[in-house]
C-alpha atoms as a PDB file:
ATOM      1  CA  UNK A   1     116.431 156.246 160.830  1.00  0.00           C
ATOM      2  CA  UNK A   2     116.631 158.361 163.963  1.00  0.00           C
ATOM      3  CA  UNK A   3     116.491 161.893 164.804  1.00  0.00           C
ATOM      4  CA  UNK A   4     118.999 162.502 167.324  1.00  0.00           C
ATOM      5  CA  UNK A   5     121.134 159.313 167.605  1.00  0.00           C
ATOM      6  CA  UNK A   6     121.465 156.548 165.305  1.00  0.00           C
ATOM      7  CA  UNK A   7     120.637 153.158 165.856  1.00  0.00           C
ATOM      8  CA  UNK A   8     119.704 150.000 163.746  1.00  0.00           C
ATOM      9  CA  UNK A   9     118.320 148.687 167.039  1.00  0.00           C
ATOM     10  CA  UNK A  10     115.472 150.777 167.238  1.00  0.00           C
ATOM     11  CA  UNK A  11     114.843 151.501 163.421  1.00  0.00           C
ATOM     12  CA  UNK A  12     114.323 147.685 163.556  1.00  0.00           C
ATOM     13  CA  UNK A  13     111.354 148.062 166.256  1.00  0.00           C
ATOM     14  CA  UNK A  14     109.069 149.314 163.854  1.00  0.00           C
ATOM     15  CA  UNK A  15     108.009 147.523 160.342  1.00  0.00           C
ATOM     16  CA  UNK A  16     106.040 150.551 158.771  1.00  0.00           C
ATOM     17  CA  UNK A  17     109.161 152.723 157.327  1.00  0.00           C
ATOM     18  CA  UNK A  18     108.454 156.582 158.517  1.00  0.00           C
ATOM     19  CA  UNK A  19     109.607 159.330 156.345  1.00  0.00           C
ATOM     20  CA  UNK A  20     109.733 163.112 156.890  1.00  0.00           C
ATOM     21  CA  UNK A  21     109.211 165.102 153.277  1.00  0.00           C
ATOM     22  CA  UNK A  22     110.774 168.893 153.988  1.00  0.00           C
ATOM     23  CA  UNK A  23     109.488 170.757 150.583  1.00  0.00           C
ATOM     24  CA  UNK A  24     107.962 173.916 150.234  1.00  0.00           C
ATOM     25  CA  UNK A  25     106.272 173.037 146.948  1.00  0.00           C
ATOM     26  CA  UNK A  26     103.236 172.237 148.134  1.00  0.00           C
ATOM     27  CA  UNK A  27     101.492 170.611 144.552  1.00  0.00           C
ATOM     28  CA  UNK A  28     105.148 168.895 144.779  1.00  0.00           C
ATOM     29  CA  UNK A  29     104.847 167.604 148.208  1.00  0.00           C
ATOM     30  CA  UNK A  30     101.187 166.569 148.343  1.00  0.00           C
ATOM     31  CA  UNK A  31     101.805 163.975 145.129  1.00  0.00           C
ATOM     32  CA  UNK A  32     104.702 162.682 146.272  1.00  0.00           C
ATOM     33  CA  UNK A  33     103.343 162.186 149.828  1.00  0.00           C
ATOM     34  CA  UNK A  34     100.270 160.537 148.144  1.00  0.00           C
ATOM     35  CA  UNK A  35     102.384 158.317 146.115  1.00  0.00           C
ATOM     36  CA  UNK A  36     104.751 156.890 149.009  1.00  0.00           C
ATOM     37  CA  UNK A  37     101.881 156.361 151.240  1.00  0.00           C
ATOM     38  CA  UNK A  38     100.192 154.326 148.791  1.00  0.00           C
ATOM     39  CA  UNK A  39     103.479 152.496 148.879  1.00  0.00           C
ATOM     40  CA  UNK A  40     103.186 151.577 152.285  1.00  0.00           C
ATOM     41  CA  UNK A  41     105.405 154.325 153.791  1.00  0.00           C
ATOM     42  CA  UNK A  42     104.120 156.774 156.686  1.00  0.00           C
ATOM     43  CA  UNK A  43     104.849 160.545 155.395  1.00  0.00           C
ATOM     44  CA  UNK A  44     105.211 163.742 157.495  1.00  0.00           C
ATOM     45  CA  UNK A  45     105.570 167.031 155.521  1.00  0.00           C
ATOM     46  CA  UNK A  46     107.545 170.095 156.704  1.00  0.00           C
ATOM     47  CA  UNK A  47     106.752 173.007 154.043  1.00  0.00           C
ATOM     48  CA  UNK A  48     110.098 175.576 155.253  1.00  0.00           C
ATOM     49  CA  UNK A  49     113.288 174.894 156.287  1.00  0.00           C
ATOM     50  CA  UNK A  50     113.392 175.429 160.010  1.00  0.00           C
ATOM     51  CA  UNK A  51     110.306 173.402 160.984  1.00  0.00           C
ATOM     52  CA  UNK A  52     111.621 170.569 158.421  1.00  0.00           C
ATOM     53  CA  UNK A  53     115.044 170.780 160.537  1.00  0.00           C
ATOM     54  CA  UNK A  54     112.948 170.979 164.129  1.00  0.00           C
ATOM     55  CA  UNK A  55     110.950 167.771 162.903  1.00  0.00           C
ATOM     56  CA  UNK A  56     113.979 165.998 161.836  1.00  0.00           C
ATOM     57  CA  UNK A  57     115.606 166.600 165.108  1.00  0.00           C
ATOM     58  CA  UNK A  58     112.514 166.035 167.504  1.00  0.00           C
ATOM     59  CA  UNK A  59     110.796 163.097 165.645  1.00  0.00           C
ATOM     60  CA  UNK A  60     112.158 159.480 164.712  1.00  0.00           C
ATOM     61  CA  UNK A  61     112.128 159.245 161.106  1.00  0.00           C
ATOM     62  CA  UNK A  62     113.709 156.660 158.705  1.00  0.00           C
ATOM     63  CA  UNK A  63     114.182 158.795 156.032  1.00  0.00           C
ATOM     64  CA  UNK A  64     114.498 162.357 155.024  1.00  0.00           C
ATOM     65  CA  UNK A  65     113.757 164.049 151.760  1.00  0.00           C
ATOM     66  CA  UNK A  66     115.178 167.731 151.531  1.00  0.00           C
ATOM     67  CA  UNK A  67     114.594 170.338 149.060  1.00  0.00           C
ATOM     68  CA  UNK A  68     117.402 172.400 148.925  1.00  0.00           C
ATOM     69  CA  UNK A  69     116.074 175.980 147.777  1.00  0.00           C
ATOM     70  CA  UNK A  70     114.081 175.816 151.425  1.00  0.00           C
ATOM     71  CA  UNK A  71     112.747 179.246 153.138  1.00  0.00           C
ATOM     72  CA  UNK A  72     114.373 180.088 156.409  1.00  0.00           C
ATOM     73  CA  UNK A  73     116.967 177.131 155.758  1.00  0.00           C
ATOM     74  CA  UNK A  74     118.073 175.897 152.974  1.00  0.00           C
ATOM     75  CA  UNK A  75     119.089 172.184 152.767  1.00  0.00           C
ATOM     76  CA  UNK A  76     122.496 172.543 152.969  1.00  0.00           C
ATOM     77  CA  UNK A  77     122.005 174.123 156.101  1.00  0.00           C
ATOM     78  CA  UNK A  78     119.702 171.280 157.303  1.00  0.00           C
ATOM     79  CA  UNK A  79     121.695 168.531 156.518  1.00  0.00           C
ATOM     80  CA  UNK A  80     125.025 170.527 158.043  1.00  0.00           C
ATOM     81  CA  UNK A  81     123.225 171.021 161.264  1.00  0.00           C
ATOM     82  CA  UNK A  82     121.832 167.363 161.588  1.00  0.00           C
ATOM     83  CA  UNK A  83     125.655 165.805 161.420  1.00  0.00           C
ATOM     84  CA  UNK A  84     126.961 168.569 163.343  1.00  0.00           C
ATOM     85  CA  UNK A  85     124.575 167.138 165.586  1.00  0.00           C
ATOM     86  CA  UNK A  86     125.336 163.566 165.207  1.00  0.00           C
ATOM     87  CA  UNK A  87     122.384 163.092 163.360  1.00  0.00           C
ATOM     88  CA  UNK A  88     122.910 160.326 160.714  1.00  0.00           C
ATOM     89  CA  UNK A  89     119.711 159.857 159.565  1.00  0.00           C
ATOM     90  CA  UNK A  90     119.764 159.002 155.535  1.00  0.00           C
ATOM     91  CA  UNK A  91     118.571 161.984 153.746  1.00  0.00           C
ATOM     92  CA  UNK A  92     117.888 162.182 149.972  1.00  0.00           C
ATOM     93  CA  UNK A  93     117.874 165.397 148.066  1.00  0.00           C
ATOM     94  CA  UNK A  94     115.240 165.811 145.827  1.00  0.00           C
ATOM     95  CA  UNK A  95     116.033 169.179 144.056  1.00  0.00           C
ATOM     96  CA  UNK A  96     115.564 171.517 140.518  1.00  0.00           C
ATOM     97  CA  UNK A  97     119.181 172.319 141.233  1.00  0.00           C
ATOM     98  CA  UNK A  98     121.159 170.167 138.827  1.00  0.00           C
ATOM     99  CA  UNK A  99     124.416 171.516 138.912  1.00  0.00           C
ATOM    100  CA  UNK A 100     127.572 169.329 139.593  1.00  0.00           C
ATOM    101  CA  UNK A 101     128.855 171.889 141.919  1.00  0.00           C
ATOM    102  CA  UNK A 102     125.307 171.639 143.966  1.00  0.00           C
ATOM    103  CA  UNK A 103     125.248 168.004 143.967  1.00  0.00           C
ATOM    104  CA  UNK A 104     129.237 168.147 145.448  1.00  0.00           C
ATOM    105  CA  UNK A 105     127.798 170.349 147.916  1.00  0.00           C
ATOM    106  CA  UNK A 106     125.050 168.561 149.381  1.00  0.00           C
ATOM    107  CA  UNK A 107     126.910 165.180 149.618  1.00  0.00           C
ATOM    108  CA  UNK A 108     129.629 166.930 151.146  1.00  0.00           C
ATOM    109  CA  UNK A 109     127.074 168.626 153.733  1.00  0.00           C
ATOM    110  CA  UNK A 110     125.956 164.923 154.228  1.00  0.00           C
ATOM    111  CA  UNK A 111     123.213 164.314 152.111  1.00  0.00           C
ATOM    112  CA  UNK A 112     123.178 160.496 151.372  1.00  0.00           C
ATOM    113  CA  UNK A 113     121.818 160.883 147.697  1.00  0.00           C
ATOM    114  CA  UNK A 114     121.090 163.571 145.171  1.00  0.00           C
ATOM    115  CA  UNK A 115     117.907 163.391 142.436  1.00  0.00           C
ATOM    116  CA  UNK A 116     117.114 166.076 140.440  1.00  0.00           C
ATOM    117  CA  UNK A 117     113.637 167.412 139.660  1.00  0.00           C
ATOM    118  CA  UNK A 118     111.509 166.583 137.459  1.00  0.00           C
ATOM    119  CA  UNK A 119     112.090 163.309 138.405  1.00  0.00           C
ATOM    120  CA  UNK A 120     110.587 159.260 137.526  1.00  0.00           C
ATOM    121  CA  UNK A 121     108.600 158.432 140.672  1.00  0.00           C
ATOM    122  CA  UNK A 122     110.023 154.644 140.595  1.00  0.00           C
ATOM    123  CA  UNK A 123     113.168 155.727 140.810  1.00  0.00           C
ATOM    124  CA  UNK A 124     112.306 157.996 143.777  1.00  0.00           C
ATOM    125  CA  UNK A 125     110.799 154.768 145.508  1.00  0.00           C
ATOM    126  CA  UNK A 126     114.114 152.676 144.730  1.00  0.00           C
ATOM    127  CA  UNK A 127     116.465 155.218 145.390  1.00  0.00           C
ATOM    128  CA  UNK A 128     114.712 155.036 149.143  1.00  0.00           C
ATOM    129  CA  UNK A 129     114.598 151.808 149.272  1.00  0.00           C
ATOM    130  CA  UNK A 130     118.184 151.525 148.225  1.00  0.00           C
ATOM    131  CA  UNK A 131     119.474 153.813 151.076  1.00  0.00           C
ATOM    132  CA  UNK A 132     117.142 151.652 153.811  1.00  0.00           C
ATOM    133  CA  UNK A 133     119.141 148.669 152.579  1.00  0.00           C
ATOM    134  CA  UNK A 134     122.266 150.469 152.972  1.00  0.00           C
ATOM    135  CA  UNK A 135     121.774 151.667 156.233  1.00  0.00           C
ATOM    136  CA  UNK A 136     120.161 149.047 158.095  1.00  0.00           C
ATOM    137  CA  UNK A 137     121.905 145.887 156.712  1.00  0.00           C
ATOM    138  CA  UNK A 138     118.526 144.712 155.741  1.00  0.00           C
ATOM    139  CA  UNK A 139     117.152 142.937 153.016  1.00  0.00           C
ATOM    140  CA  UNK A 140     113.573 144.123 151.962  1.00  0.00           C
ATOM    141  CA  UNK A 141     110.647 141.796 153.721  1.00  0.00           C
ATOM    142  CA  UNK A 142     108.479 139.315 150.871  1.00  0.00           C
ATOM    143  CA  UNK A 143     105.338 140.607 150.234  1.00  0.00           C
ATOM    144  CA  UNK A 144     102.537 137.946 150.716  1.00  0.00           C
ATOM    145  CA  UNK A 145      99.288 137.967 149.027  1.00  0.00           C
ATOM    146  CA  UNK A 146      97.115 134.763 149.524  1.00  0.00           C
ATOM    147  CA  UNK A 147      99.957 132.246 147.878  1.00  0.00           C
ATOM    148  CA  UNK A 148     101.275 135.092 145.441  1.00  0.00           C
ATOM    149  CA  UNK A 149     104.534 135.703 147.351  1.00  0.00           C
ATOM    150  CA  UNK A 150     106.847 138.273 145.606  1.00  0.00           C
ATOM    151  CA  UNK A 151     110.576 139.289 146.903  1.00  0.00           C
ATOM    152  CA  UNK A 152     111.266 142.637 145.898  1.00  0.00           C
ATOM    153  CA  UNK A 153     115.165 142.621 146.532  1.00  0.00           C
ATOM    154  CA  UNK A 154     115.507 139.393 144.174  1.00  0.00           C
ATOM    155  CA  UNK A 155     112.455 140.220 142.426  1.00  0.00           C
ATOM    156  CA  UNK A 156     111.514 136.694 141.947  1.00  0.00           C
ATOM    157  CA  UNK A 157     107.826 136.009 142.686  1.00  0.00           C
ATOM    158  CA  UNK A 158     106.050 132.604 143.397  1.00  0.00           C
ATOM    159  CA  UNK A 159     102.360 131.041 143.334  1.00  0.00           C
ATOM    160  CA  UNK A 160     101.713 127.952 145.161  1.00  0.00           C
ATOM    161  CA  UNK A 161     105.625 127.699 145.733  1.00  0.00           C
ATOM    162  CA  UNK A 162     106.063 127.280 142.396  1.00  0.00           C
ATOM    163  CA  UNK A 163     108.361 130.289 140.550  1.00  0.00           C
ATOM    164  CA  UNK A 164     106.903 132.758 137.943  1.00  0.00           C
ATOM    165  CA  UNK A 165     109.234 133.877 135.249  1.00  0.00           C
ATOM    166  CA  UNK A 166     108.502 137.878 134.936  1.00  0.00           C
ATOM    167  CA  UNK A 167     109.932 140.596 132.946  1.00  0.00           C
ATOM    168  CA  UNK A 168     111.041 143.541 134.726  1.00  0.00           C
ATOM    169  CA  UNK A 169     107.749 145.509 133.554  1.00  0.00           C
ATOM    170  CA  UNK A 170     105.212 142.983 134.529  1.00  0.00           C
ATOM    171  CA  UNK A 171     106.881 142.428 138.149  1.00  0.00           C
ATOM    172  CA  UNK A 172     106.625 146.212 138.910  1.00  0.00           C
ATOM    173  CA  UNK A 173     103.458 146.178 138.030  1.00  0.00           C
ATOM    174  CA  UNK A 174     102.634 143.225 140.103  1.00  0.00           C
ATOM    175  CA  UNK A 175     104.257 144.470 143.398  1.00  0.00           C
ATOM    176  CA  UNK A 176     102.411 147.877 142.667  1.00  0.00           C
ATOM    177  CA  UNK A 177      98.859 145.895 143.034  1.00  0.00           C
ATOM    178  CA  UNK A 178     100.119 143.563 145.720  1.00  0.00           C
ATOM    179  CA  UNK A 179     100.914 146.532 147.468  1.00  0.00           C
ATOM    180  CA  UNK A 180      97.108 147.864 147.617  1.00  0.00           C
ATOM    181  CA  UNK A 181      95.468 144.872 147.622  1.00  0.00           C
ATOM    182  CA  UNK A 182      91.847 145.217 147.403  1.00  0.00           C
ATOM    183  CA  UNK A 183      92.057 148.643 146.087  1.00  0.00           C
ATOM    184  CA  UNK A 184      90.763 149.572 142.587  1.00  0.00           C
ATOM    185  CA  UNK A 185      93.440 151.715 140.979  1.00  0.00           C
ATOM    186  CA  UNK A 186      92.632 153.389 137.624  1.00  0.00           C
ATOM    187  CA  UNK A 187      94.950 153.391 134.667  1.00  0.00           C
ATOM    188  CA  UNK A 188      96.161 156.875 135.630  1.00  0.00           C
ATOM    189  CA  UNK A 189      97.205 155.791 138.919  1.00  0.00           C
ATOM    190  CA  UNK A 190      98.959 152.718 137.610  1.00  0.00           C
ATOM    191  CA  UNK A 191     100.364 154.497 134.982  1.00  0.00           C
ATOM    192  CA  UNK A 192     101.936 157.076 137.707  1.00  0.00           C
ATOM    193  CA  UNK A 193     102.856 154.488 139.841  1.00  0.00           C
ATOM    194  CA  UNK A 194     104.539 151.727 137.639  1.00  0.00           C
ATOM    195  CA  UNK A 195     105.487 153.787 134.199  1.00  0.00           C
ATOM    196  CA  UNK A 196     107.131 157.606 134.312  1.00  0.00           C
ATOM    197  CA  UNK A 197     105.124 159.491 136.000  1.00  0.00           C
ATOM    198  CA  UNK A 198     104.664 161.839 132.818  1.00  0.00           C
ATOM    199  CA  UNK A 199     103.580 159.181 130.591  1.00  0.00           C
ATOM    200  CA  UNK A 200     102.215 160.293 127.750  1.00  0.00           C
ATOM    201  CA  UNK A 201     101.460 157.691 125.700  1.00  0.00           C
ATOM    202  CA  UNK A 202      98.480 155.242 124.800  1.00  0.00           C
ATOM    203  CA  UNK A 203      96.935 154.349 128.649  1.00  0.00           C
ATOM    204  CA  UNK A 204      95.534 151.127 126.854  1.00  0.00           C
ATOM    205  CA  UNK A 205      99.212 149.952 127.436  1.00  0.00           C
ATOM    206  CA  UNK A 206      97.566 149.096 130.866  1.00  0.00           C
ATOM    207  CA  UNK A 207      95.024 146.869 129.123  1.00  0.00           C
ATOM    208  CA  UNK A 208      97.969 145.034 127.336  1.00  0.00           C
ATOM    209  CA  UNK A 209     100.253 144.254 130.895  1.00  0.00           C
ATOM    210  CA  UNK A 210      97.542 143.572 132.536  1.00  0.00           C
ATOM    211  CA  UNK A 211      96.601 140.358 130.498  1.00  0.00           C
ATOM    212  CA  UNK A 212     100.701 139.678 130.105  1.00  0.00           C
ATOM    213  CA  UNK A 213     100.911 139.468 133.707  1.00  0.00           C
ATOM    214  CA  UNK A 214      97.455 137.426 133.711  1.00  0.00           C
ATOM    215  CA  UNK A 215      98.844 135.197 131.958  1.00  0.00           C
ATOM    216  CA  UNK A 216     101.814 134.174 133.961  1.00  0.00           C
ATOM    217  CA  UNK A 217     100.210 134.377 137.830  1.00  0.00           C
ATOM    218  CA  UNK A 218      96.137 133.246 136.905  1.00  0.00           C
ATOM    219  CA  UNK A 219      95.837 131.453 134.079  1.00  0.00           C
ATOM    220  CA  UNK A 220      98.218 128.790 134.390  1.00  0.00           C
ATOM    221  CA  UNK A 221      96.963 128.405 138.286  1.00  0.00           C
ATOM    222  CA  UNK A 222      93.553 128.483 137.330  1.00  0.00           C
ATOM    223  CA  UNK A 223      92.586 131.920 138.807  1.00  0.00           C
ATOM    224  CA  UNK A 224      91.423 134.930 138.902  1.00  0.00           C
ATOM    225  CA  UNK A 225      93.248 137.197 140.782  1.00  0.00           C
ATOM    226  CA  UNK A 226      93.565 140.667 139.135  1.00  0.00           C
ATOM    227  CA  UNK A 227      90.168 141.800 138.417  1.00  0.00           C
ATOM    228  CA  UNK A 228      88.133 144.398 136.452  1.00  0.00           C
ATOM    229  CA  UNK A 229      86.027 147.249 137.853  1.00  0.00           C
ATOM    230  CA  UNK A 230      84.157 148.046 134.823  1.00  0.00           C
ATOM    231  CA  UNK A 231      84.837 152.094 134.429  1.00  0.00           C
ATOM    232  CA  UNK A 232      86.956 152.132 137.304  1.00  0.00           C
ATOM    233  CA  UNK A 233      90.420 150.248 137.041  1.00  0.00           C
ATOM    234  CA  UNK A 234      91.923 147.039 138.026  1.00  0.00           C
ATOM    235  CA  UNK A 235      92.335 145.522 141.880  1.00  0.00           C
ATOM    236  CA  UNK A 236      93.908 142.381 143.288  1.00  0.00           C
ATOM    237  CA  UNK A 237      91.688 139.875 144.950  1.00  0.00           C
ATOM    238  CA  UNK A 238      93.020 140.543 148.807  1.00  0.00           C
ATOM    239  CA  UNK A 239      92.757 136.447 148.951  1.00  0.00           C
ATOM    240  CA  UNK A 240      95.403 136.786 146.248  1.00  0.00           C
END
């Protein structure tokens, strides 16, 4: 995405995927910005409407997320001004307002996509993900992880070449650990990233996926690739 002129030329120069999160809700805008960084995106925050809009036009973003109920612009305004501008950067409202006649009027403004507060963080990720695919023609790049390979648009994954059979669950949770590879992530953060992100159920549930999915990608291959940090969490061998 680009800030002043659009061009799938350029958005292709770069393989990190920047985003530019205008919120004033700053609890709000710190987890989600935590979250899609841990994801692999790059985040910049905006906390009012007319430095969101001044970032959006100055800086060379990917992505926008607007708030619509914004001080000194609202996001109506902000994504108005941006096409009026030429401006086609996706954006993605992320907003409390749930109305129909709100969502009619930020598509119509130019908003790309509308998703209403509160709201499932994995559907925040695909819903992103989604409009990249849209708008650059692209299909999303294989994540590698020693000879753990997973595809994340056909959401087949492989070990040694050979295809593992997953269930919708257990691949989610496996690209969520690819994805920080070497990092030990607790049961809350897995939870948050992989499940709603108001689960409120037993955590143990962790426990139980985790040995599903060991069961498919180690055992079988005679590894051990998702370990346990006793009284810490879980974390993929970076040698996969």
């Amino acid at each position: 995405m680009l800030a002043r002129v659009p061009s799938n030329a350029r958005r292709g120069t770069r393989s990190v995927v920047k985003l530019l999160l205008i919120e004033d809700d700053k609890k709000i805008a710190t987890a989600v910005k935590r979250g899609l960084e841990g994801d692999g995106f790059t985040v910049d925050v905006a906390f009012d409407g007319v430095d969101g809009l001044w970032m959006a036009t100055e800086g060379l973003y990917d992505l926008l997320i607007v708030d619509l109920m914004l001080p000194g612009k609202n996001g109506f305004q902000i994504c108005r001004d941006l096409r009026d501008r030429q401006n086609w950067t996706p954006i993605l409202v992320l907003t409390a307002k749930d109305g129909d006649l709100d969502e009619a009027e930020a598509l119509e403004t130019g908003a790309d996509d509308y998703l209403t507060k509160p709201f499932s963080y994995p559907v925040l990720v695909a819903r992103l993900r989604a409009l990249l695919r849209r708008t650059t023609g692209q299909h999303p790049v294989p994540i590698s992880v020693g000879d753990l390979r997973i595809d994340t648009g056909q959401r087949k994954a492989w070990r040694a070449g050979e295809e593992i059979e997953l269930t919708t669950r257990q691949f989610d949770l496996l690209e969520f650990l690819m994805r920080r590879a070497g990092q030990v992530m607790s049961k809350s953060e897995i939870l948050a990233g992989v499940w709603e992100t108001d689960f409120d159920g037993d955590p143990n549930i962790v426990e139980v996926y985790i040995g599903r999915l060991r069961s498919r990608i180690d055992h079988p291959f005679g590894r051990k690739t998702i370990e346990t940090v006793r009284g810490a969490g879980y974390r993929l061998a970076l040698d996969g």
